[in-house]
C-alpha atoms as a PDB file:
ATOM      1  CA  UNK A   1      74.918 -19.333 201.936  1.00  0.00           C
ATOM      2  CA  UNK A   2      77.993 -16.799 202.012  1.00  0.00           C
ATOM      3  CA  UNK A   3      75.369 -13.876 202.663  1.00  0.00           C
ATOM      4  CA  UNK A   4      73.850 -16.074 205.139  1.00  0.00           C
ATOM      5  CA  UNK A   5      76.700 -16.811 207.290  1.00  0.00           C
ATOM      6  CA  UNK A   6      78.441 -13.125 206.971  1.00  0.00           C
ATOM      7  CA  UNK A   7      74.942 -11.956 208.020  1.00  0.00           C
ATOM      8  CA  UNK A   8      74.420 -14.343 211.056  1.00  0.00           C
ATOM      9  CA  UNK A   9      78.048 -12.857 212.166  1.00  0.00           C
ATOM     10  CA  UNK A  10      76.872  -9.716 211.978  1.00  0.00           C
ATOM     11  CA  UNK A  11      74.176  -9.896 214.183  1.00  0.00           C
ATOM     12  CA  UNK A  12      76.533 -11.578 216.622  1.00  0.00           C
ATOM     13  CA  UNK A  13      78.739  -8.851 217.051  1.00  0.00           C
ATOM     14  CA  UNK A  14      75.797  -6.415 217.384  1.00  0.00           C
ATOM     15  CA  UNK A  15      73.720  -8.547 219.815  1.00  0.00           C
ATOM     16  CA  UNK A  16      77.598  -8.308 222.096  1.00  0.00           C
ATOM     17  CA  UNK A  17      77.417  -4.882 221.517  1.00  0.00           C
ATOM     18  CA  UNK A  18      73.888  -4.139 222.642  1.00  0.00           C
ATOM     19  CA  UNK A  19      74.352  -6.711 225.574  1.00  0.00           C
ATOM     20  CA  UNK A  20      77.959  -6.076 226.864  1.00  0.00           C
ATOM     21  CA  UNK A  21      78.257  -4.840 230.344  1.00  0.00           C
ATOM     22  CA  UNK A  22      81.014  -1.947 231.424  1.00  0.00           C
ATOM     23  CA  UNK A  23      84.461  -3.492 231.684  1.00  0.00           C
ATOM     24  CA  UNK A  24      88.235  -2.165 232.623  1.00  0.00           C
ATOM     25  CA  UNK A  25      89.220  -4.560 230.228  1.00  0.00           C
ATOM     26  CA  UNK A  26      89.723  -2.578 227.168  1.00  0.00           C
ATOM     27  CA  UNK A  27      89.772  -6.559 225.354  1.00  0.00           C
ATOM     28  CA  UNK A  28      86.611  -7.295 226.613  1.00  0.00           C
ATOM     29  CA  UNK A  29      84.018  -4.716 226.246  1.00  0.00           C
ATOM     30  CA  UNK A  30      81.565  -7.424 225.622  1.00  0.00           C
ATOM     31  CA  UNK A  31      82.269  -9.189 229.032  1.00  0.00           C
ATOM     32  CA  UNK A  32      78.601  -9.352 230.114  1.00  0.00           C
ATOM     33  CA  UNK A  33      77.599 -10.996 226.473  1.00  0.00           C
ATOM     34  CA  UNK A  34      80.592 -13.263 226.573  1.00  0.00           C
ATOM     35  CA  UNK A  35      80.353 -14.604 230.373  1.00  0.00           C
ATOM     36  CA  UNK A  36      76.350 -15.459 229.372  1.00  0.00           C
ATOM     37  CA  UNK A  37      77.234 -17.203 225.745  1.00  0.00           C
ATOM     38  CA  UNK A  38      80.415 -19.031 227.233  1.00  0.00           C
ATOM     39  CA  UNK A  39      78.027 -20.419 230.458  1.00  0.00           C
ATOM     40  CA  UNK A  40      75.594 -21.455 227.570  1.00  0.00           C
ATOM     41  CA  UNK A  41      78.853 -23.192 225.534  1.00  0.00           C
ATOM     42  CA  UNK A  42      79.737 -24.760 228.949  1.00  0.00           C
ATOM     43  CA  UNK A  43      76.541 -26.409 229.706  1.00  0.00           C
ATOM     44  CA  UNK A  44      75.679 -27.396 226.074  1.00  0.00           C
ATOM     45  CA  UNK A  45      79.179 -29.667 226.374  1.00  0.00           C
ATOM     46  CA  UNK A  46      78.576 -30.966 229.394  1.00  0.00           C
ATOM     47  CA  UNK A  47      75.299 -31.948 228.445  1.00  0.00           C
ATOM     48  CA  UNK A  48      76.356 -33.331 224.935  1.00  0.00           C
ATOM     49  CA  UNK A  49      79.597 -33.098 223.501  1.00  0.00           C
ATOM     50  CA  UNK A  50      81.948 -33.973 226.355  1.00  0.00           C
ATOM     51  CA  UNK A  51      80.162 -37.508 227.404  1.00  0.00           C
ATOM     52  CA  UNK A  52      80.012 -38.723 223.523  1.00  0.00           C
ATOM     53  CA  UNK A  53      83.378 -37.382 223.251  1.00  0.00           C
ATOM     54  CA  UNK A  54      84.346 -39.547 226.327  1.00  0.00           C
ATOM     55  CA  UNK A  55      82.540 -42.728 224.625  1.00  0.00           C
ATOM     56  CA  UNK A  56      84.555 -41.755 221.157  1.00  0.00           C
ATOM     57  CA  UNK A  57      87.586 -42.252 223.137  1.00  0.00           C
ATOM     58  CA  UNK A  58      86.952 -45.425 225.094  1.00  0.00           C
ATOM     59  CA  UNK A  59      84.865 -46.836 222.256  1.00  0.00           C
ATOM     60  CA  UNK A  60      87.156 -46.538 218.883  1.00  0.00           C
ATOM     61  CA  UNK A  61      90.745 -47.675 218.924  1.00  0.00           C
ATOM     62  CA  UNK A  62      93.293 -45.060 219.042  1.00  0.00           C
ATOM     63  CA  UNK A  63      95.119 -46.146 215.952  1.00  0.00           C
ATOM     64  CA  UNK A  64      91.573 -45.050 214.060  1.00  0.00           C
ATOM     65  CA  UNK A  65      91.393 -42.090 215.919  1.00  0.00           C
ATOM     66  CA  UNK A  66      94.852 -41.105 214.883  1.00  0.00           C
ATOM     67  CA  UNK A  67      93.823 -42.121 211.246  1.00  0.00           C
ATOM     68  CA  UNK A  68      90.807 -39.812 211.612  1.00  0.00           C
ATOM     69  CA  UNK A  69      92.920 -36.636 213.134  1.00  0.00           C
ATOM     70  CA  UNK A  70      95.383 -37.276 210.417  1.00  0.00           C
ATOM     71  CA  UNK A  71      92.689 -37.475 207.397  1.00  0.00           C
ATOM     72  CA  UNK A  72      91.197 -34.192 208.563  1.00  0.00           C
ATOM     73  CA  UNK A  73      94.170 -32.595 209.275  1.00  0.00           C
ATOM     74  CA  UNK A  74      95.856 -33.347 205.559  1.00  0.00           C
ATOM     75  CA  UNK A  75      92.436 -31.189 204.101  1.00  0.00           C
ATOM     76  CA  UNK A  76      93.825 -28.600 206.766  1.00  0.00           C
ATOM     77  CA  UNK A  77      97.138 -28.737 205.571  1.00  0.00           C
ATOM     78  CA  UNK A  78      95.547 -27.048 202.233  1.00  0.00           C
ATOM     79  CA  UNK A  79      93.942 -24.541 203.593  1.00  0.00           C
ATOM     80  CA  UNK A  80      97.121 -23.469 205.715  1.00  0.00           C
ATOM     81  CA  UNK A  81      99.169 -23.405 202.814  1.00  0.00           C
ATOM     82  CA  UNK A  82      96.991 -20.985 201.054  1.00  0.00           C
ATOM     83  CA  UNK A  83      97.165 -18.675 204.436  1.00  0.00           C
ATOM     84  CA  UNK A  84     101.351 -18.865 204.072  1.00  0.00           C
ATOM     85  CA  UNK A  85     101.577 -17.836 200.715  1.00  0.00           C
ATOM     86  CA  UNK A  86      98.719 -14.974 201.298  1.00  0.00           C
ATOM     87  CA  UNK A  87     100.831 -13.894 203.960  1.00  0.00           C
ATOM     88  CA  UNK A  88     104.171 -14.000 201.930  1.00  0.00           C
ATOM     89  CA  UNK A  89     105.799 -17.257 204.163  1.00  0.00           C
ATOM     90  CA  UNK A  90     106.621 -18.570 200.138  1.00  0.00           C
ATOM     91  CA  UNK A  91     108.966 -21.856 202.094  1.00  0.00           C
ATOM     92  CA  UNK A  92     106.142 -22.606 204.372  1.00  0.00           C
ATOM     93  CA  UNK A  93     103.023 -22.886 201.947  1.00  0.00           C
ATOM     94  CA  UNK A  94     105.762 -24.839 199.759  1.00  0.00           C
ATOM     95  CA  UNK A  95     106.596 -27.359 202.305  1.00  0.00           C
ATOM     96  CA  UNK A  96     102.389 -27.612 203.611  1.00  0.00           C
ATOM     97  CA  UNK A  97     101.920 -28.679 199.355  1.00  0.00           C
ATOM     98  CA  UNK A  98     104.691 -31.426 199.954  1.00  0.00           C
ATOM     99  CA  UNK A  99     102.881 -32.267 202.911  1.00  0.00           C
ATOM    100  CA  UNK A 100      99.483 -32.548 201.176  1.00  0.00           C
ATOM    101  CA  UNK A 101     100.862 -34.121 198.016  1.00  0.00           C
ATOM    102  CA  UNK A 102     102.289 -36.820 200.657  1.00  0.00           C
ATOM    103  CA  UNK A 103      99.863 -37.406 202.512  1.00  0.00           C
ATOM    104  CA  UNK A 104      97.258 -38.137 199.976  1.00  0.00           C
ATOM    105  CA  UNK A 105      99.378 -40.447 198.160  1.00  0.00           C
ATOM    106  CA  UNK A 106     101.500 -42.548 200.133  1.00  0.00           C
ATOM    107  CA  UNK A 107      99.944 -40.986 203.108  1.00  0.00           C
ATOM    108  CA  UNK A 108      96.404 -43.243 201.742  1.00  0.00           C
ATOM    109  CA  UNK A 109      94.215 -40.067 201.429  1.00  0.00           C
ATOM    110  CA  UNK A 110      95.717 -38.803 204.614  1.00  0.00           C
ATOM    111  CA  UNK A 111      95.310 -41.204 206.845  1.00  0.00           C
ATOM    112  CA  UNK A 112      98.807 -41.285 207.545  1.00  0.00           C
ATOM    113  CA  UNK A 113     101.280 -39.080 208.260  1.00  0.00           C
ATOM    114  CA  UNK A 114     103.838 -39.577 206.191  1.00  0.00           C
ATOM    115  CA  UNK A 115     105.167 -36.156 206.123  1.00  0.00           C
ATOM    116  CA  UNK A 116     105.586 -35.959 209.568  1.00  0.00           C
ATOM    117  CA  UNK A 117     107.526 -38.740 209.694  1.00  0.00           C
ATOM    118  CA  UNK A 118     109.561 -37.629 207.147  1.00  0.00           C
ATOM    119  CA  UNK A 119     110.524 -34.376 208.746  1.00  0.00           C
ATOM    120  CA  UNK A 120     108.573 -32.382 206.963  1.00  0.00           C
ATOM    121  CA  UNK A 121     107.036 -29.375 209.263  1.00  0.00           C
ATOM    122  CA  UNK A 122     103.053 -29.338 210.157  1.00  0.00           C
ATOM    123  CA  UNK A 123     101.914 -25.885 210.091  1.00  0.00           C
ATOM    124  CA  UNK A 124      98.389 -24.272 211.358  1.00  0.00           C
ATOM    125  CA  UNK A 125      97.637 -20.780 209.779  1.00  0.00           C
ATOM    126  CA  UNK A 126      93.722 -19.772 209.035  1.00  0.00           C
ATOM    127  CA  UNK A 127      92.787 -16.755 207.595  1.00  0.00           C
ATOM    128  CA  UNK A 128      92.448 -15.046 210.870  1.00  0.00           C
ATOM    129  CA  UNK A 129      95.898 -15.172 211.307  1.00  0.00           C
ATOM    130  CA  UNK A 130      96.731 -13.990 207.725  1.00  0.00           C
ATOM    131  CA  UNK A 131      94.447 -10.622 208.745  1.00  0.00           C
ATOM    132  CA  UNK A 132      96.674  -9.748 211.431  1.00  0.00           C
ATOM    133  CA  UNK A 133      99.819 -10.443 209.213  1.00  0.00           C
ATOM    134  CA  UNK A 134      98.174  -7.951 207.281  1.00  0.00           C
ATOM    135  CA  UNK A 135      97.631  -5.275 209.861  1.00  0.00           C
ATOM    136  CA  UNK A 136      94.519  -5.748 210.783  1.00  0.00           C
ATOM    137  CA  UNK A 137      94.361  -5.475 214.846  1.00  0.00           C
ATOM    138  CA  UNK A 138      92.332  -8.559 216.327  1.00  0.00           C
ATOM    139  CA  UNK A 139      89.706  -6.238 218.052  1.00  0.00           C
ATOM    140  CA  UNK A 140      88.153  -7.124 221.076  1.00  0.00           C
ATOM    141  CA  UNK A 141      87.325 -11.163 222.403  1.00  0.00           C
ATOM    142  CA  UNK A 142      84.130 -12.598 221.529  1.00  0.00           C
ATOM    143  CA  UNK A 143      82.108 -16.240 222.155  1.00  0.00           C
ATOM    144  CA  UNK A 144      80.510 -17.171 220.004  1.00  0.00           C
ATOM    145  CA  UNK A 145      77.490 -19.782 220.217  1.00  0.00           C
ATOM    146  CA  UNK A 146      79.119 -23.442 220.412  1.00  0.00           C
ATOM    147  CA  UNK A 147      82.095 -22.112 218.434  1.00  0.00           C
ATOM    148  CA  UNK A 148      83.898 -21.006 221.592  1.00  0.00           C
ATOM    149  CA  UNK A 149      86.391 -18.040 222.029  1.00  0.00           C
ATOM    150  CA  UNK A 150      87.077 -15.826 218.909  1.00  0.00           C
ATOM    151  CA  UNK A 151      88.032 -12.384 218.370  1.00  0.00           C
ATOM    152  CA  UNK A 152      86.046  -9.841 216.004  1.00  0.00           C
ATOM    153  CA  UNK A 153      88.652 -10.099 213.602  1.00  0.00           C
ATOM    154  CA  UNK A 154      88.503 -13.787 213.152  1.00  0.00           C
ATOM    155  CA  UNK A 155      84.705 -14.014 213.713  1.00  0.00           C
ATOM    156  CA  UNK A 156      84.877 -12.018 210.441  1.00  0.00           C
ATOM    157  CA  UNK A 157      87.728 -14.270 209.092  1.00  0.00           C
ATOM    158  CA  UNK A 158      85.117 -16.919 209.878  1.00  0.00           C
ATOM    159  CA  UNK A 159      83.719 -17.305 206.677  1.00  0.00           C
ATOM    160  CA  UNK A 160      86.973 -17.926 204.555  1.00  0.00           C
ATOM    161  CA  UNK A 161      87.949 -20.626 207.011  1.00  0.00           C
ATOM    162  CA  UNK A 162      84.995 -22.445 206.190  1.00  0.00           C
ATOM    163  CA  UNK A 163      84.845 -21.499 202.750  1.00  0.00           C
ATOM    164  CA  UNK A 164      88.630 -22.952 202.060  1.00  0.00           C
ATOM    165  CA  UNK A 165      88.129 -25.904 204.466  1.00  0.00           C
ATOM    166  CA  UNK A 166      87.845 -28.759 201.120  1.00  0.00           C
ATOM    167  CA  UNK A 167      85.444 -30.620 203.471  1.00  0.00           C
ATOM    168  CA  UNK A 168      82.548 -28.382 202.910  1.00  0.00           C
ATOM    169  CA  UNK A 169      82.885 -29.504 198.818  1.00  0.00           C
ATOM    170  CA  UNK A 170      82.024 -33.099 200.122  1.00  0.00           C
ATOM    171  CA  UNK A 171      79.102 -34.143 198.055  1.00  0.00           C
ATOM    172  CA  UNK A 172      76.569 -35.814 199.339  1.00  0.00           C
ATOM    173  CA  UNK A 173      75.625 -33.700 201.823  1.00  0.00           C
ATOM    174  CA  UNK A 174      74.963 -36.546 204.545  1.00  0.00           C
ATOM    175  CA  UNK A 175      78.262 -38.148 204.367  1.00  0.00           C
ATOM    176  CA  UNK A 176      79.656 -34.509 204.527  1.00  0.00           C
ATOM    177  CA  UNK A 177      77.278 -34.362 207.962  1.00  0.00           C
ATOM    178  CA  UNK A 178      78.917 -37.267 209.555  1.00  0.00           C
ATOM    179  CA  UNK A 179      82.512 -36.311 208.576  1.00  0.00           C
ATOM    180  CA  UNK A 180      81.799 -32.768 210.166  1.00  0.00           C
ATOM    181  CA  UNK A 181      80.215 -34.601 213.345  1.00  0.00           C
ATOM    182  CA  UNK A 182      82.828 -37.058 213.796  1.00  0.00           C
ATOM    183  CA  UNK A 183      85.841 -34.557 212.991  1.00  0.00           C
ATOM    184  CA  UNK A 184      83.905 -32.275 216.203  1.00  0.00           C
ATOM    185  CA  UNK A 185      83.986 -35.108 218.047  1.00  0.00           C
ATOM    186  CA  UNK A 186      87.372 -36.754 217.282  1.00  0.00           C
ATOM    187  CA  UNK A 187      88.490 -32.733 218.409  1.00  0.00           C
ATOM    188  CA  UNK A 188      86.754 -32.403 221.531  1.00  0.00           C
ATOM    189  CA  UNK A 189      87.976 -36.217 222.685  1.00  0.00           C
ATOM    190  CA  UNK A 190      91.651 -34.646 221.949  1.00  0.00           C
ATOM    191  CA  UNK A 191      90.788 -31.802 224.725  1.00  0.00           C
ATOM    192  CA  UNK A 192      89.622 -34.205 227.659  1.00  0.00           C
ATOM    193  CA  UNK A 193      92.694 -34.044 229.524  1.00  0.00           C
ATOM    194  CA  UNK A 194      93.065 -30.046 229.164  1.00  0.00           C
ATOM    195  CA  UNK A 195      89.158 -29.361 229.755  1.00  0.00           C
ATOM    196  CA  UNK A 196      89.443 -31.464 233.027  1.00  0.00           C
ATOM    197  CA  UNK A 197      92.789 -29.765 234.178  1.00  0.00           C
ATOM    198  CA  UNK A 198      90.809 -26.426 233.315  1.00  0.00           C
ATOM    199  CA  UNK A 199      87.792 -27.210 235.586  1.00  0.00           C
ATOM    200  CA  UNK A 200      89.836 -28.271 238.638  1.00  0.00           C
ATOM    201  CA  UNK A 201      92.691 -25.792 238.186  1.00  0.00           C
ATOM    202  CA  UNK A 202      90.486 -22.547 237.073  1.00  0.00           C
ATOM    203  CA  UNK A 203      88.851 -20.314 240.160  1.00  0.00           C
ATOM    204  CA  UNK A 204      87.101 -18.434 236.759  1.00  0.00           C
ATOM    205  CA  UNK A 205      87.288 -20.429 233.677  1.00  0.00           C
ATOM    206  CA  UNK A 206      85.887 -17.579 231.629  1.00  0.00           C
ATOM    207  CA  UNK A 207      88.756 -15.262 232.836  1.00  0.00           C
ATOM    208  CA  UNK A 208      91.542 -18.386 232.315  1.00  0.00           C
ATOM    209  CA  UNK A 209      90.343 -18.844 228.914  1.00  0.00           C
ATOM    210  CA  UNK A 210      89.699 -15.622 227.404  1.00  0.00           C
ATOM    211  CA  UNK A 211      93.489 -14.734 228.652  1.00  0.00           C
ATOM    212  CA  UNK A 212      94.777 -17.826 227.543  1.00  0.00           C
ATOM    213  CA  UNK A 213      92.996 -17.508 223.944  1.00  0.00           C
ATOM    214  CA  UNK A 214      94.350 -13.924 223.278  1.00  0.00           C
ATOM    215  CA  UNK A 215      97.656 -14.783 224.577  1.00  0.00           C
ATOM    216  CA  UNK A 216      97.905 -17.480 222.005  1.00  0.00           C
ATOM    217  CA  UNK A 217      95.935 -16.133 218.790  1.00  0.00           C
ATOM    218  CA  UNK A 218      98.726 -13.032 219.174  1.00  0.00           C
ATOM    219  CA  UNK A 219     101.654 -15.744 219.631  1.00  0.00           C
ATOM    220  CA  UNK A 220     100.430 -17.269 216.235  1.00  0.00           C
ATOM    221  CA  UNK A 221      99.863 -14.166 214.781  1.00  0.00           C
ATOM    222  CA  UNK A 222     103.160 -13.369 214.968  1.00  0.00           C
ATOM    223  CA  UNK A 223     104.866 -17.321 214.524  1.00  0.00           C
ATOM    224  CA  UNK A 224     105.680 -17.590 218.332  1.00  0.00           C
ATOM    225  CA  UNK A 225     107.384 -14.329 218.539  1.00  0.00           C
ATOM    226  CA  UNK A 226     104.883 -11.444 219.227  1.00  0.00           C
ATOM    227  CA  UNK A 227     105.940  -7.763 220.324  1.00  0.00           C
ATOM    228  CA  UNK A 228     105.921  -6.079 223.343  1.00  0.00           C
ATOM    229  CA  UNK A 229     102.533  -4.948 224.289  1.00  0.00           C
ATOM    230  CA  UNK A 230     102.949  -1.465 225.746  1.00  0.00           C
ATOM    231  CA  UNK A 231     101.652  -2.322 229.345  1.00  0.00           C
ATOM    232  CA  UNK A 232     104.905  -5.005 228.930  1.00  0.00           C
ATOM    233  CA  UNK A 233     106.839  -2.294 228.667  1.00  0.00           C
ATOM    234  CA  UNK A 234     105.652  -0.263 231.014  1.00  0.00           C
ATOM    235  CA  UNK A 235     106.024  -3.015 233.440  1.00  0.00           C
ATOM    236  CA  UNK A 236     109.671  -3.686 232.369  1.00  0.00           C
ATOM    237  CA  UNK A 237     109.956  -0.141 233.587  1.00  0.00           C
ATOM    238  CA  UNK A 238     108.360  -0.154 236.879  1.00  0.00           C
ATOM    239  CA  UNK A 239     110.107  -3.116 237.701  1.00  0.00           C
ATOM    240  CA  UNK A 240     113.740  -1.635 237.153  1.00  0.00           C
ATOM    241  CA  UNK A 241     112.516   2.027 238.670  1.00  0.00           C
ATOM    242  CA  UNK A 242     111.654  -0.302 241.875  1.00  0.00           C
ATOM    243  CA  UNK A 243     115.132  -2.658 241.734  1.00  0.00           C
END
């Protein structure tokens, strides 16, 4: 299944190779590609996800729905701690195992965040994030069918993510079905209120959220504190030449 899913990436990146159009945009040389697959995204949600996301929200009580963000989130919080100690953060991957431990024990499997309420820190690291710690530059942006905005780096990271996700264990396979369904849909309900702004606010919601994507993969990258790229530096310096 590994080969499988490595192999489907592949072909991906090379089918946004063979159909990207010229850009200026040295982070999107797969612009023509990406504008087609993100209008595809766009209409498959509208179609589906968005209205049974909308019932999900009106229909279930929100004191479920915060049961259900906080059950899948605790099988997160193992995967993230994994990322911190790959990428040497030693205090962080120890404080996402007290989180775990507490969550699945007082916590009732999760469902609660105990943790949180305790003052203990929620982190969010994937294995994406531990290739850039590494080095490893995030290459240029990429949609990718109903998955949304990625980079190459993390389309590659792709794998591992769902590979150290515990939830893909989940024997039988139907119930593991329904809790991947009903995680997708508990996430999308989450985004109503941002994926309305971004339709009324956006004059090109392809441009708003490619930008907005890299802005923030490189912000997590980094923890929140990301160097200057060199255009921010050169415009530092035009704007004190002009002062």
């Amino acid at each position: 299944m590994m080969k499988t899913m490595t192999r489907t990436l592949a072909l991906i990146v090379m089918a946004a190779v063979m159909t990207g159009c010229a850009t200026t945009n040295k982070q999107d040389p797969f612009e023509g590609y990406n504008r087609t697959m993100f209008e595809f995204n766009d209409k498959v949600d509208k179609v589906a996800l968005k209205p049974v996301a909308k019932a999900y929200q009106t229909v279930v009580p929100s004191f479920v729905q915060t049961g259900i963000g906080n059950f899948f989130g605790n099988l997160g919080d193992v995967w993230t701690a994994v990322n911190n100690f790959l990428q040497g953060k030693f205090e962080d991957g120890a404080l996402d195992v007290v989180r775990v431990t507490a969550n699945s024990t007082l916590g009732v499997l999760g469902l609660f965040d105990i943790a949180s309420d305790s003052g203990v820190p929620k982190h969010k690291e994937d294995f994406g994030q531990t290739l850039g710690s590494w080095g490893v530059p995030s290459g240029p942006f990429l949609v990718l069918p109903l998955l949304g905005p990625s980079t190459v780096r993390d389309t590659v990271a792709l794998p591992a993510d769902i590979y150290g996700n515990p939830w893909t264990y989940k024997e039988p396979l139907r119930w593991r079905n329904v809790g991947t369904g009903v995680r997708i849909i508990d996430g999308r309900a989450a985004l109503l209120d941002a994926s309305n702004l971004l339709e009324d606010a956006a004059l090109d919601p392809y441009q708003f959220v490619r930008d907005a994507y890299l802005q923030r993969r490189r912000s997590q990258v980094y923890d929140g504190n990301p160097p200057a790229l060199p255009h921010d530096d050169e415009l530092e310096e035009n704007d004190s030449n002009n002062k």
